[in-house]
Protein backbone atom coordinates (compact mmCIF):
# COMPACT_ATOMS: atom_id res chain seq x y z
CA UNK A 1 -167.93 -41.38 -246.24
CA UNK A 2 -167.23 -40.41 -242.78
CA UNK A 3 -169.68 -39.54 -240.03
CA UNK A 4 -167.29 -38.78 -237.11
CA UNK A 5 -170.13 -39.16 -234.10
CA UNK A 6 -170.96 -41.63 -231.49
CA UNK A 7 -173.97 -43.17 -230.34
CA UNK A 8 -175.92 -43.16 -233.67
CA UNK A 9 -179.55 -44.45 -232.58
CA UNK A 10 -181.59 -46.45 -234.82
CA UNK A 11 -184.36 -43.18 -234.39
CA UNK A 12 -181.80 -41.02 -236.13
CA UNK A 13 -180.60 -42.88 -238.70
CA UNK A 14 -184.97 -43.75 -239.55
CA UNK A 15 -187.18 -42.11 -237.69
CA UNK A 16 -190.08 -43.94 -236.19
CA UNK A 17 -192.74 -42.24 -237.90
CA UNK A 18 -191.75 -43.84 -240.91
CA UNK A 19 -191.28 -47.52 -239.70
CA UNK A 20 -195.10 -48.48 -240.49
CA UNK A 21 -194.05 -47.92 -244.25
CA UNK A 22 -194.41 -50.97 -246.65
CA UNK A 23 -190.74 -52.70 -247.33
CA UNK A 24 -191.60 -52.49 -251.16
CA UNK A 25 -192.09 -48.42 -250.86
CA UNK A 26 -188.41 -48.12 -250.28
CA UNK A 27 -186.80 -46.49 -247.14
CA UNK A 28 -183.56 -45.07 -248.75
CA UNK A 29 -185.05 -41.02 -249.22
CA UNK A 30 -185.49 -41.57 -245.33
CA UNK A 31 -182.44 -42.56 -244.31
CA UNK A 32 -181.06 -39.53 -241.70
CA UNK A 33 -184.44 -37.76 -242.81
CA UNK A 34 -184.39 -35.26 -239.68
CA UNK A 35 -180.81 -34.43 -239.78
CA UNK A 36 -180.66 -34.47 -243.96
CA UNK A 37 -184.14 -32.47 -244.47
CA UNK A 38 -185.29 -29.61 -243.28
CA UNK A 39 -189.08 -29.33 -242.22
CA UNK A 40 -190.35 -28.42 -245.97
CA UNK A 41 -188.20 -31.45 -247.16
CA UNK A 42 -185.08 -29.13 -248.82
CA UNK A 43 -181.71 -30.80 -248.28
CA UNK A 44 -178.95 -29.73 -245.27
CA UNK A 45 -176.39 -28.33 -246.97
CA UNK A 46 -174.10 -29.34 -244.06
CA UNK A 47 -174.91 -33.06 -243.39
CA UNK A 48 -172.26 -35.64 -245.20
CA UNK A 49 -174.69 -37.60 -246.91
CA UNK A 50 -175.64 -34.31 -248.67
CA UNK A 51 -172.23 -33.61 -250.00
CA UNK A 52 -171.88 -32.68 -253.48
CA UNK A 53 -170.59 -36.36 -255.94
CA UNK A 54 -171.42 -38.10 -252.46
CA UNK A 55 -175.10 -40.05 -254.35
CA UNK A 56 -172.42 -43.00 -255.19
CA UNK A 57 -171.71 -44.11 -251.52
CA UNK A 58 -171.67 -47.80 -250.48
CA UNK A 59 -169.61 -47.37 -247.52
CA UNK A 60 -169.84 -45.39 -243.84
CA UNK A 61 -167.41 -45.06 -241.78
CA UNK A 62 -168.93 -44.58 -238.32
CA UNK A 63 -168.08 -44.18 -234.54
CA UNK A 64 -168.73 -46.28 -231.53
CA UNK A 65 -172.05 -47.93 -230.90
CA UNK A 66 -173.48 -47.41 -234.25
CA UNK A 67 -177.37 -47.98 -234.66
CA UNK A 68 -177.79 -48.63 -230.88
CA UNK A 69 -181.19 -48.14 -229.69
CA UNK A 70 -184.46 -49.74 -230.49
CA UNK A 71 -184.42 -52.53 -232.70
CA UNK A 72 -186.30 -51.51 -236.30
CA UNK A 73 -184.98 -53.64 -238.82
CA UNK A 74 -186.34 -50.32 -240.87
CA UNK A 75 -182.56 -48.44 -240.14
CA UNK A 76 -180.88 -51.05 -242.22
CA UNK A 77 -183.58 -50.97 -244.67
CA UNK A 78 -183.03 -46.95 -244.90
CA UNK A 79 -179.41 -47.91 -245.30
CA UNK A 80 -179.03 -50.53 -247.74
CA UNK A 81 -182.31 -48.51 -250.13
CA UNK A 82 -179.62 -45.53 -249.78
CA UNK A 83 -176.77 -47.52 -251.33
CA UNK A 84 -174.61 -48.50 -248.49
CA UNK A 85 -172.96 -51.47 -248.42
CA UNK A 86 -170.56 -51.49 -245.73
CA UNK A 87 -170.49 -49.98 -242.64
CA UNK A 88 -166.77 -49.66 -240.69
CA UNK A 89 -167.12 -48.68 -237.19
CA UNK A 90 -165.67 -50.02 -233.77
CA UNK A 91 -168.98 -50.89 -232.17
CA UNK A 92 -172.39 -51.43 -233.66
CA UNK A 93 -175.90 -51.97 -231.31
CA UNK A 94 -176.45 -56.13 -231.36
CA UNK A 95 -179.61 -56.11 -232.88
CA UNK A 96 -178.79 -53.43 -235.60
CA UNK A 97 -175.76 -55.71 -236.12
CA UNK A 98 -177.48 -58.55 -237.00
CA UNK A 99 -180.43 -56.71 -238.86
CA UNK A 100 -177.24 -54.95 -240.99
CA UNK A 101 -176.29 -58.83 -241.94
CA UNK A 102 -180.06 -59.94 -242.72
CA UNK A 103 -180.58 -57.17 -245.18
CA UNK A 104 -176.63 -57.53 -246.48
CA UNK A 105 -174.69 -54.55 -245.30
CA UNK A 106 -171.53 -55.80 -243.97
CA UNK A 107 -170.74 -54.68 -240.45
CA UNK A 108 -167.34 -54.53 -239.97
CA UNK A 109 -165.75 -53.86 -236.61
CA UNK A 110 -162.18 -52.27 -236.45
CA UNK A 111 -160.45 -50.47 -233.37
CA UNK A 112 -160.89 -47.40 -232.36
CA UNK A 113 -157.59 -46.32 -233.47
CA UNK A 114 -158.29 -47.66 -236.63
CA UNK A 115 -161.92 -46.24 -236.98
CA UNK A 116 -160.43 -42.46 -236.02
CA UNK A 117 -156.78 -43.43 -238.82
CA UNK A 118 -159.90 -43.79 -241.46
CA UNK A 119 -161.90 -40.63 -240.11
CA UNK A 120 -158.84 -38.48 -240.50
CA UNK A 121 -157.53 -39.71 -243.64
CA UNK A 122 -161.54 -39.60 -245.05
CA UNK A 123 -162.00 -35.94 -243.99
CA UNK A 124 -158.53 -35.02 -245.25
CA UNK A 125 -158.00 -36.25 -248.53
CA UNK A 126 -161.66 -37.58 -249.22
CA UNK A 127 -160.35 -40.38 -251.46
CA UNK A 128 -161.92 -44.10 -251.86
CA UNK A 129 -162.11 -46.74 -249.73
CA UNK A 130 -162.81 -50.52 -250.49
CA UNK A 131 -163.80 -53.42 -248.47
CA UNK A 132 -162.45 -57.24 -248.91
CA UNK A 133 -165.13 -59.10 -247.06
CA UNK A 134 -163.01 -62.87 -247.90
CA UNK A 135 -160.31 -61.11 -246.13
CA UNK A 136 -161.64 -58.85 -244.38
CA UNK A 137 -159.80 -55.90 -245.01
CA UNK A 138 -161.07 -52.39 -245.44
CA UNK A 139 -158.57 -50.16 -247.67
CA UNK A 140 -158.60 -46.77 -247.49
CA UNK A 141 -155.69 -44.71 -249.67
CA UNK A 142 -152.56 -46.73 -248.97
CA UNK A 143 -153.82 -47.83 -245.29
CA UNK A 144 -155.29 -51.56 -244.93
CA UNK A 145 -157.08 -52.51 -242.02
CA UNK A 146 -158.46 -55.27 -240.63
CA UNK A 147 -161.96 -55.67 -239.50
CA UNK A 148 -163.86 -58.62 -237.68
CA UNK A 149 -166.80 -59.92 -238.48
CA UNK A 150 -168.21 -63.87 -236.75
CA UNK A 151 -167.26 -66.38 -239.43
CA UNK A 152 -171.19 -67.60 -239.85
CA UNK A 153 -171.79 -63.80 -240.84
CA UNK A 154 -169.11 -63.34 -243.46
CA UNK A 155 -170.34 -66.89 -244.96
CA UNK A 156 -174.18 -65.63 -245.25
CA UNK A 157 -173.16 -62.02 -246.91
CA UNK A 158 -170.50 -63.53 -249.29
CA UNK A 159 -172.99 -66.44 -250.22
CA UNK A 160 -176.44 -64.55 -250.23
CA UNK A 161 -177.82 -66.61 -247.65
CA UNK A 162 -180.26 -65.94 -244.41
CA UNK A 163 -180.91 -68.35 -241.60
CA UNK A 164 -184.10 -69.95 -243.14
CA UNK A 165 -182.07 -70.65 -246.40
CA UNK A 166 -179.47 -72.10 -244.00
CA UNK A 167 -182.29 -74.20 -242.48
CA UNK A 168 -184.28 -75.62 -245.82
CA UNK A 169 -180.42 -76.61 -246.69
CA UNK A 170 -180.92 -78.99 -243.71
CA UNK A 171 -184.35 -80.20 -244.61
CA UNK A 172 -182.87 -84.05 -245.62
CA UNK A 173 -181.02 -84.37 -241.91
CA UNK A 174 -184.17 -82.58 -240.09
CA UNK A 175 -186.65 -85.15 -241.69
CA UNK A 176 -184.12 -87.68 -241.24
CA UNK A 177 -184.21 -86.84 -237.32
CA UNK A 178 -187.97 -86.70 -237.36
CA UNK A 179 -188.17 -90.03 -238.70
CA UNK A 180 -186.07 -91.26 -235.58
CA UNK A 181 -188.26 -89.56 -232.81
């Protein structure tokens, strides 16, 4: 799914009357809720992610800066209880980058080129597109592109690990050190 803008803030994609929710209530109905809804709660019929066959989407192909703005883990919570998966774009915010990784929605960075190849070829032919996080590829039609993503990132996401995993995996060589001081 395309959404061809820049500068996506963290406010749109969730806004902030909605971050006090409880993590267990779900965020995914509130995902682009101002932009998706109208005020009595009746769908857009123009906004992507209200598309006819579009309930089945893992993957967003976005512009620059992606989820810049504040940092509420709460917009990748929105995103991830929607479905997606995978978000292609050629800039994300930091912090929304790393919350994307925490909750495990791959953030894949591409060029700009690349990021306005997919747009066109998305809102032309529609069509499927696929990510290969091991070798980082996102495929698209015929087209293959390469994304980036830091090395530590891919590992966590393809093993379904967070940093405090990572750290009790170390608890033998952290007592160890103790033991020494």
């Amino acid at each position: 799914m395309s959404m061809n803008a820049p500068n996506i803030d963290t406010d749109q994609i969730i806004p902030a009357r909605f971050l006090l929710r409880s993590r267990d209530a779900g965020y995914g109905e509130l995902l682009f809720r101002d932009s998706r809804f109208d005020k009595t709660g009746r769908k857009h019929s123009g906004h992507v992610l209200n598309c006819p066959g579009d309930e089945a989407i893992s993957i967003l192909i976005v512009n620059q800066n992606f989820g810049c703005g504040s940092a509420r883990e709460q917009a990748a919570y929105a995103l991830y209880d929607y479905g997606i998966r995978a978000i292609v774009a050629p800039s994300f915010g930091e912090i929304f980058r790393l919350n994307c990784v925490r909750t495990g929605i791959i953030p894949a960075i591409v060029s700009d080129e690349d990021a306005r190849t997919l747009h066109s070829l998305l809102d032309s032919k529609g069509g499927f597109m696929n990510i290969d996080l091991q070798n980082r590829l996102v495929t698209a039609e015929a087209m293959q592109v390469k994304f980036d993503i830091e090395d530590v990132n891919a590992d966590r996401l393809i093993n379904d690990r967070d940093e405090i995993q990572e750290t009790l995996a170390l608890e033998r060589e952290i007592n160890a050190f103790e033991l020494r001081m």
